[in-house]
N, C-alpha and C. Protein backbone atom coordinates (compact mmCIF):
# COMPACT_ATOMS: atom_id res chain seq x y z
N UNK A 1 105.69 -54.90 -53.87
CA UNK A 1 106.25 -55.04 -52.54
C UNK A 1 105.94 -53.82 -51.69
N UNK A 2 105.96 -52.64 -52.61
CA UNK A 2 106.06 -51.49 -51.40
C UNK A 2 104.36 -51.42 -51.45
N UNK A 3 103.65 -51.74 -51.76
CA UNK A 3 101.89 -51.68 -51.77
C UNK A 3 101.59 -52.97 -50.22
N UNK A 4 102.38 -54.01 -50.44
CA UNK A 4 102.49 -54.86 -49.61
C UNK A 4 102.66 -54.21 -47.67
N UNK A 5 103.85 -53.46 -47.70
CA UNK A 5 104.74 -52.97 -46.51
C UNK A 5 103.36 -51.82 -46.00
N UNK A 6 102.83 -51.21 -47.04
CA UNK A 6 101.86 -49.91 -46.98
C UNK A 6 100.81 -50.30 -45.63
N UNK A 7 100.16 -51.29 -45.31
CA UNK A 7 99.86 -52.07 -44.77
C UNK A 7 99.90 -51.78 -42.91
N UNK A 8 101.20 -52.40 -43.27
CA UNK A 8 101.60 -53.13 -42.18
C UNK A 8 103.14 -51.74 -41.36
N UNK A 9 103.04 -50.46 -42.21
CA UNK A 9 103.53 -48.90 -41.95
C UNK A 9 103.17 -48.79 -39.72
N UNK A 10 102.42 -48.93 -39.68
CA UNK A 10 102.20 -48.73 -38.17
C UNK A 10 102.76 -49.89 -37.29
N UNK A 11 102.60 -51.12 -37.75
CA UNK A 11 103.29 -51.77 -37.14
C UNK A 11 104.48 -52.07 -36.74
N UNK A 12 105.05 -51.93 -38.11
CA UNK A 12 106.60 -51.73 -38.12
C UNK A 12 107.31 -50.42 -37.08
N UNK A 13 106.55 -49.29 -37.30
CA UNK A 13 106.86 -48.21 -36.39
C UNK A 13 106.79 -48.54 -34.85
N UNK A 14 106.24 -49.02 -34.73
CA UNK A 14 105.59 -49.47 -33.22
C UNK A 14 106.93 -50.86 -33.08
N UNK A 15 106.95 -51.49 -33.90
CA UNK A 15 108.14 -52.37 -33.76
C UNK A 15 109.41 -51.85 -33.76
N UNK A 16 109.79 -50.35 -34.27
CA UNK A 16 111.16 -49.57 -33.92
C UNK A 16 110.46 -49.22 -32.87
N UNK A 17 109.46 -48.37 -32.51
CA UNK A 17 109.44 -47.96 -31.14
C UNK A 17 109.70 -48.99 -30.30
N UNK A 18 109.41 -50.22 -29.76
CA UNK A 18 109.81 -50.88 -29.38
C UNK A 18 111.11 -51.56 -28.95
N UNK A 19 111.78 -51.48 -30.14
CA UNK A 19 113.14 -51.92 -29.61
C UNK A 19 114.32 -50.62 -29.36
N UNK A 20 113.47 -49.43 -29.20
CA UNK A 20 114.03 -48.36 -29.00
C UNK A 20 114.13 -48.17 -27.44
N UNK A 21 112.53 -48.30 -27.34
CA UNK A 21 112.50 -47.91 -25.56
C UNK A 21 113.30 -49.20 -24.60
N UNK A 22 113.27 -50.66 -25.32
CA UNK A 22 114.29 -51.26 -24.66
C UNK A 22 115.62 -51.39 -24.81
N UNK A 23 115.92 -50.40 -25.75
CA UNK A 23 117.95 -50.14 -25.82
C UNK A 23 118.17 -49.05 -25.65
N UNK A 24 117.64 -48.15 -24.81
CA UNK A 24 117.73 -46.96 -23.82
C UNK A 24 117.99 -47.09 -22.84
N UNK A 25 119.35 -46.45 -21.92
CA UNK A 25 119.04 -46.27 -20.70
C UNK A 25 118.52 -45.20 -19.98
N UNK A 26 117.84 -46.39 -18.77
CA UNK A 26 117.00 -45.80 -18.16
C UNK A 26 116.98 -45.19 -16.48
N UNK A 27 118.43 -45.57 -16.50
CA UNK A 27 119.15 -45.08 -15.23
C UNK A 27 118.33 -45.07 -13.69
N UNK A 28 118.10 -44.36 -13.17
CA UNK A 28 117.14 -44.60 -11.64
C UNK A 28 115.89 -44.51 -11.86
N UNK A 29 115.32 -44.55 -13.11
CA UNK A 29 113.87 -44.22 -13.80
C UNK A 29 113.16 -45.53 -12.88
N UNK A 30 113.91 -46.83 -13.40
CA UNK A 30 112.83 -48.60 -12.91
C UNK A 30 112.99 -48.01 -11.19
N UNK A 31 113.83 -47.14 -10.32
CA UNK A 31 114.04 -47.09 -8.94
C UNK A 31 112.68 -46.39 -8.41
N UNK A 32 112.28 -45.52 -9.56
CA UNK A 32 111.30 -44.84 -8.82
C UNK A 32 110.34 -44.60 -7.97
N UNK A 33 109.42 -44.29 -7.50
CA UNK A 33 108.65 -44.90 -6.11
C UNK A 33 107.26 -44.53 -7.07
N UNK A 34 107.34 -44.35 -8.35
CA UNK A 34 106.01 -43.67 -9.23
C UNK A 34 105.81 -45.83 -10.10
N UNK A 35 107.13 -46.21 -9.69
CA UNK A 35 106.65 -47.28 -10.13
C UNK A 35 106.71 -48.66 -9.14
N UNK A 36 105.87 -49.93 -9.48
CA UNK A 36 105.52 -50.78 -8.67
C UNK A 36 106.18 -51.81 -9.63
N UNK A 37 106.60 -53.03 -8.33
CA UNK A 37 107.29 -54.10 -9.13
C UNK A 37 106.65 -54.66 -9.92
N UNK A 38 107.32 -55.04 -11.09
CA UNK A 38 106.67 -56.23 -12.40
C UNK A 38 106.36 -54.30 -12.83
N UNK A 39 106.24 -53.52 -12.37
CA UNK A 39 106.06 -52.71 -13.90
C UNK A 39 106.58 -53.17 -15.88
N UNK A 40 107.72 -53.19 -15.19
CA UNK A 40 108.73 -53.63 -16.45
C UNK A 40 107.89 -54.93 -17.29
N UNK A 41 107.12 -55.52 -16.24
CA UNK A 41 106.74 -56.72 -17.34
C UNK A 41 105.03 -56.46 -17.97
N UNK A 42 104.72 -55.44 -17.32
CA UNK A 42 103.49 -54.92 -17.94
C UNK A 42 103.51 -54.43 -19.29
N UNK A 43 104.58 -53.37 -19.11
CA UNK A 43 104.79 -52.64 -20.19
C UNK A 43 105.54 -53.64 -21.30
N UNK A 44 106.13 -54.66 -20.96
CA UNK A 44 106.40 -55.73 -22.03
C UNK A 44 104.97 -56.18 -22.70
N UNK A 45 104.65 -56.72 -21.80
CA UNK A 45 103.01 -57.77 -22.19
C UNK A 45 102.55 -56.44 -22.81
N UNK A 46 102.10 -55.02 -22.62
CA UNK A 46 101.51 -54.30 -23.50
C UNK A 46 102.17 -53.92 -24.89
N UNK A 47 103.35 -53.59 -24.51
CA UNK A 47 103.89 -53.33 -25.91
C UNK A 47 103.80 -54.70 -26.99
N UNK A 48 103.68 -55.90 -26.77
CA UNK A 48 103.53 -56.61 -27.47
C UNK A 48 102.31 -57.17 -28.10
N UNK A 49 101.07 -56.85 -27.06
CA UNK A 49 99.73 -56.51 -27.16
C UNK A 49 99.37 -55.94 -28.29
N UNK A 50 99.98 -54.76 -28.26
CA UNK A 50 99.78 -53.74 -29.14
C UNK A 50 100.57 -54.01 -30.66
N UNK A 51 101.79 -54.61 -30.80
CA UNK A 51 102.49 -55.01 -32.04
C UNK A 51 101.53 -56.12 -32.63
N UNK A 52 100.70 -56.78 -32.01
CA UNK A 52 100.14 -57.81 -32.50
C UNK A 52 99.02 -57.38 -33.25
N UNK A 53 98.30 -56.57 -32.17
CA UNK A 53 96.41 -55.96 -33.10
C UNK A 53 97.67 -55.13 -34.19
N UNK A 54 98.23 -54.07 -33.91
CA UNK A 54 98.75 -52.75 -35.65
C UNK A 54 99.15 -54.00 -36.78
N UNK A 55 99.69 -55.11 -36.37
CA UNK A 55 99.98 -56.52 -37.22
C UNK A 55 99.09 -57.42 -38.07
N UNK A 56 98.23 -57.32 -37.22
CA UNK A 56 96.67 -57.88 -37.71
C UNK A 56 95.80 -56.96 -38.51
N UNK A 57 96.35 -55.92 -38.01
CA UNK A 57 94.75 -54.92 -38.90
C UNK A 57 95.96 -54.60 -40.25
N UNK A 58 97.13 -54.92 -40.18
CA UNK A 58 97.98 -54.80 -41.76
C UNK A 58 97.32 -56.02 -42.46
N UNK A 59 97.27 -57.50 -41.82
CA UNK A 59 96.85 -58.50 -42.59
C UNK A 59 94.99 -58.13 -42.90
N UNK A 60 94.18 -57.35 -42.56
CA UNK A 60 93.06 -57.05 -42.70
C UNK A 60 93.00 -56.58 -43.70
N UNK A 61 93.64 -55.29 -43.61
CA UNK A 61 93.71 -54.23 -44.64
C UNK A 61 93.62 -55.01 -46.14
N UNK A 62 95.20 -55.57 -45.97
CA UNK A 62 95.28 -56.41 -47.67
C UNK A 62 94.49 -57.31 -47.58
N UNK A 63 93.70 -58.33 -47.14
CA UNK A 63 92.71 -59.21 -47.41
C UNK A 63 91.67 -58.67 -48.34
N UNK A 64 91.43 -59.39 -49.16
CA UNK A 64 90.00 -59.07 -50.34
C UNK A 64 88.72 -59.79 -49.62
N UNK A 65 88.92 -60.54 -48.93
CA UNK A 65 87.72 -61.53 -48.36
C UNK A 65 87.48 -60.71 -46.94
N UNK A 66 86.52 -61.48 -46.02
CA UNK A 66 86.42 -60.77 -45.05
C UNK A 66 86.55 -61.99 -44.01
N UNK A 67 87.04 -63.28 -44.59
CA UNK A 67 87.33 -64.14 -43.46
C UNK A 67 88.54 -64.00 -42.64
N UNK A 68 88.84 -64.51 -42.06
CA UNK A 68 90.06 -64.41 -40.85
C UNK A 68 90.88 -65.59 -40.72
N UNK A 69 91.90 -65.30 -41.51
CA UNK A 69 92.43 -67.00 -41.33
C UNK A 69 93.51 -66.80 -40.06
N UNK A 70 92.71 -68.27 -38.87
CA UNK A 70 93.45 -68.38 -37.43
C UNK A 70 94.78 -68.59 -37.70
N UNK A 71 95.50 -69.14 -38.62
CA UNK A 71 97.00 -69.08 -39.41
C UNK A 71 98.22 -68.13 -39.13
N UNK A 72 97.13 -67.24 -39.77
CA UNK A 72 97.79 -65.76 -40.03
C UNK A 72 97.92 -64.97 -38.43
N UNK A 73 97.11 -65.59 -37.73
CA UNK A 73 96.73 -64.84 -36.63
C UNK A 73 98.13 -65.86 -35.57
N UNK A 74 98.08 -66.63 -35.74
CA UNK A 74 99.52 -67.71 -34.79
C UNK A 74 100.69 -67.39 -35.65
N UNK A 75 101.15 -66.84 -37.19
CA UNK A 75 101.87 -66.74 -37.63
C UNK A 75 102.17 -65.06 -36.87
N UNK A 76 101.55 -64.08 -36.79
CA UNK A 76 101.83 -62.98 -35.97
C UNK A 76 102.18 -62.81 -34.86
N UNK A 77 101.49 -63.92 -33.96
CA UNK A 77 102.28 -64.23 -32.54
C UNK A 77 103.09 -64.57 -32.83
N UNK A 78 103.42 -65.47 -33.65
CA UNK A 78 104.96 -66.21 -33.62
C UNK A 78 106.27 -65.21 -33.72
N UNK A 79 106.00 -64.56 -34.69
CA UNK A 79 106.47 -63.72 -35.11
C UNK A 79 106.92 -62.66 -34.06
N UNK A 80 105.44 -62.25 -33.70
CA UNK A 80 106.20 -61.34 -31.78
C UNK A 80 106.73 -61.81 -31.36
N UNK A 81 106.59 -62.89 -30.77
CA UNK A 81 107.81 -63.98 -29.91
C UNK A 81 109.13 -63.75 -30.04
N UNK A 82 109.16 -63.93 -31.52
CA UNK A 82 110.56 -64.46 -32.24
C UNK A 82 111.22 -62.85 -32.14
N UNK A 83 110.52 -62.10 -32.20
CA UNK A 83 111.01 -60.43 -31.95
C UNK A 83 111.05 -59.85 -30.84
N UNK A 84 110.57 -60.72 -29.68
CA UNK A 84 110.99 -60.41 -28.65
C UNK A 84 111.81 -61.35 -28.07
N UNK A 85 112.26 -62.34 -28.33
CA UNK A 85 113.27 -63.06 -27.92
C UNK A 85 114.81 -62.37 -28.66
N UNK A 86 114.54 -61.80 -29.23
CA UNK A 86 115.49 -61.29 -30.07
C UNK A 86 115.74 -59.57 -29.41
N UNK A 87 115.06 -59.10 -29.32
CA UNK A 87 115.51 -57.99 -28.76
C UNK A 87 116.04 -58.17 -27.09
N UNK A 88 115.48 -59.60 -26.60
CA UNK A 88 116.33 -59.91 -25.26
C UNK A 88 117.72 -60.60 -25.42
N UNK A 89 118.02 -61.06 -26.45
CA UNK A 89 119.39 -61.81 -26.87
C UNK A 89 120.07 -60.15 -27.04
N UNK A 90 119.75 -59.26 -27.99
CA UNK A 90 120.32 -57.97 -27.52
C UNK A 90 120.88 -57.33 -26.33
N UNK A 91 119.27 -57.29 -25.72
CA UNK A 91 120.10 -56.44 -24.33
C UNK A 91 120.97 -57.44 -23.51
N UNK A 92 120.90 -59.21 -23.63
CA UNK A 92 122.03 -59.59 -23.38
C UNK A 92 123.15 -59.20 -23.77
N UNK A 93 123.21 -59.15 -24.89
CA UNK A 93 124.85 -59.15 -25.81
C UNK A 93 125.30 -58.12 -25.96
N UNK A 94 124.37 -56.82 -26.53
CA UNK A 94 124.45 -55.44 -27.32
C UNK A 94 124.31 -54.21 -26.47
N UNK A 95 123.33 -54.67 -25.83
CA UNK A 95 122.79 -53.42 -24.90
C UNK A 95 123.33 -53.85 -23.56
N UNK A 96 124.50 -54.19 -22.94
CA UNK A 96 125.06 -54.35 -21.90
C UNK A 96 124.40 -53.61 -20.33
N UNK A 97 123.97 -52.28 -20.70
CA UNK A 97 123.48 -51.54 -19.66
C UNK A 97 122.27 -52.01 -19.70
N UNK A 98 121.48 -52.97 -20.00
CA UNK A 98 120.03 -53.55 -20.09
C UNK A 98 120.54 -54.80 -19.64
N UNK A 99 119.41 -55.59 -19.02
CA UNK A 99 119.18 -57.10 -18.98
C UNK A 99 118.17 -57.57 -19.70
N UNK A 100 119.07 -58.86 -20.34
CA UNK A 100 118.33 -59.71 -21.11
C UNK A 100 117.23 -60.70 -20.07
N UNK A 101 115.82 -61.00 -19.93
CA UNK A 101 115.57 -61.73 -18.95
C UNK A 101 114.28 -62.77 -19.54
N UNK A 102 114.36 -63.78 -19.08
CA UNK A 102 113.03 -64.88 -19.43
C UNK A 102 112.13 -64.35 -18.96
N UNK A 103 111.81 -63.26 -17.97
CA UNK A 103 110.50 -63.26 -17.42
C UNK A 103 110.10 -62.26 -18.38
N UNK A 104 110.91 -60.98 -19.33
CA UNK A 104 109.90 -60.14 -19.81
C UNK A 104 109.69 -60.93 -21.48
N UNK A 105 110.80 -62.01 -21.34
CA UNK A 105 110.14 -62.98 -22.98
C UNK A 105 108.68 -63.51 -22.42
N UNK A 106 108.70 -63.98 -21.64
CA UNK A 106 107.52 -64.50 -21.14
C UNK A 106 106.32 -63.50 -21.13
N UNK A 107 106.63 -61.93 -20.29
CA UNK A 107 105.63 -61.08 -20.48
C UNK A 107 105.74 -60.79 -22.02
N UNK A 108 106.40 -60.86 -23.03
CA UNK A 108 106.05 -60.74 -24.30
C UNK A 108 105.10 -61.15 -25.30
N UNK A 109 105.45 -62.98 -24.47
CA UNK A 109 104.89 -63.90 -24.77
C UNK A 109 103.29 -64.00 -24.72
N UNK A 110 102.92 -63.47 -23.49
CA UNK A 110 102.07 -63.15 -23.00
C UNK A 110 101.10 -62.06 -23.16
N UNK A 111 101.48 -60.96 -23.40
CA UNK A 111 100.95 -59.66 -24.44
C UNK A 111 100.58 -60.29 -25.80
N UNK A 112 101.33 -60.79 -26.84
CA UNK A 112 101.12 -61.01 -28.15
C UNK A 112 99.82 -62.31 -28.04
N UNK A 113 100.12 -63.09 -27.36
CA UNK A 113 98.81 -64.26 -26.84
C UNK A 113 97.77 -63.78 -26.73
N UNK A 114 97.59 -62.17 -25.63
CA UNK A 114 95.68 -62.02 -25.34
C UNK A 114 95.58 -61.41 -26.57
N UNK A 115 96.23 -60.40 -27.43
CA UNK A 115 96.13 -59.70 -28.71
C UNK A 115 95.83 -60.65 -29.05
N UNK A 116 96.12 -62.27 -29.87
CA UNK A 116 95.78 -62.79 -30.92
C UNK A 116 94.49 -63.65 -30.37
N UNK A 117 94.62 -63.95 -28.86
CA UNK A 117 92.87 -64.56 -28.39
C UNK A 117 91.72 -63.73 -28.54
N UNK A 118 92.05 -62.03 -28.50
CA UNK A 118 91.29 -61.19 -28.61
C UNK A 118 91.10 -61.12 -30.09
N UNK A 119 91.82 -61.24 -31.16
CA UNK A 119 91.14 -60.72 -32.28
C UNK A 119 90.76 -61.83 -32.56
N UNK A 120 90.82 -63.09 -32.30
CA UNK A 120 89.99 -64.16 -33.19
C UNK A 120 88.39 -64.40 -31.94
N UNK A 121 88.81 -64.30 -30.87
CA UNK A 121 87.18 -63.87 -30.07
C UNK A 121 86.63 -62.70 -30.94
N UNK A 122 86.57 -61.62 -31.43
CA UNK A 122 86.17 -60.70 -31.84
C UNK A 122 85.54 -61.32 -33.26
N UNK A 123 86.62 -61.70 -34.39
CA UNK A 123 86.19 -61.85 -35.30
C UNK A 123 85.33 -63.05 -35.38
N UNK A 124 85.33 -64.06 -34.73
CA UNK A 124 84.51 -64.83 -34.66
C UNK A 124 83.30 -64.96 -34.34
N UNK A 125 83.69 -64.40 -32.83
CA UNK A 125 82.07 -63.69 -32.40
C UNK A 125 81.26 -62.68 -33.60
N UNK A 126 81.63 -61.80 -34.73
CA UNK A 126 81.07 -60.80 -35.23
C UNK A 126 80.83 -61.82 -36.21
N UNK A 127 81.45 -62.75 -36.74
CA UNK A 127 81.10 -63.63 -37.57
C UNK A 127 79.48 -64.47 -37.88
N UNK A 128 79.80 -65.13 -35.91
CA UNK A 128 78.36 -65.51 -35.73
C UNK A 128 77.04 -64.86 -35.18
N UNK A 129 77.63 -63.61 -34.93
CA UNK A 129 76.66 -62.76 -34.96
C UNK A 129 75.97 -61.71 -36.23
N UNK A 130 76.56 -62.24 -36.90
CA UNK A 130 75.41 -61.44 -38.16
C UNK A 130 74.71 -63.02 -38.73
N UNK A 131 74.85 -64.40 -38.22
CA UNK A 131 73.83 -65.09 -38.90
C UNK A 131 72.25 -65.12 -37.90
């Protein structure tokens, strides 16, 4: 099990970082004039971007083969989803000084999506490019 987790060590980190920077407050920080509206949903769609590829290159790592199963790759989105719908049921319930909102599930939604269109364009493309 712990050879298993060894893996997938960055992702998980990046997944506490994550639900760290959204159960912080952030007081007149979103007011700032250094930021532009929908910031908040950028930095969703990226942070989830990013949980998806450190997620994927854990399922790489342990693979013995060098194929890419598209599976594994919708089972990791899913998975973001389901972890970011969940850290918004939080800042509904838990994190009171936060809002819970559909639009940054959606930018979540949306980050973890180009991550997993991007690594199966990649691996596919490199696929048919070495025949």
């Amino acid at each position: 099990m712990k050879k298993v987790f060894k893996y997938y060590r960055p992702a998980i980190l990046w997944a506490l970082f994550i639900l760290i920077m959204c159960s912080i407050k952030l007081g007149a920080v979103s007011n700032s004039p250094m930021f532009f509206p929908g910031f908040d949903k950028l930095v969703h769609c990226g942070f989830f971007f990013v949980l998806v590829i450190l997620s994927f290159y854990g399922v790489l790592k342990q693979q013995i083969i060098a194929r890419v199963p598209y599976k594994a790759v919708l089972l990791i989105i899913a998975v973001a989803i389901l972890y970011g719908g969940v850290i918004e049921l939080l800042q509904l319930w838990i994190f009171t000084w936060r809002s819970g909102e559909w639009d940054d599930l959606f930018a979540d939604a949306v980050g973890a999506s180009m991550a997993g269109f991007g690594i199966l364009l990649t691996v596919y493309g490199m696929r048919y490019d070495k025949k």
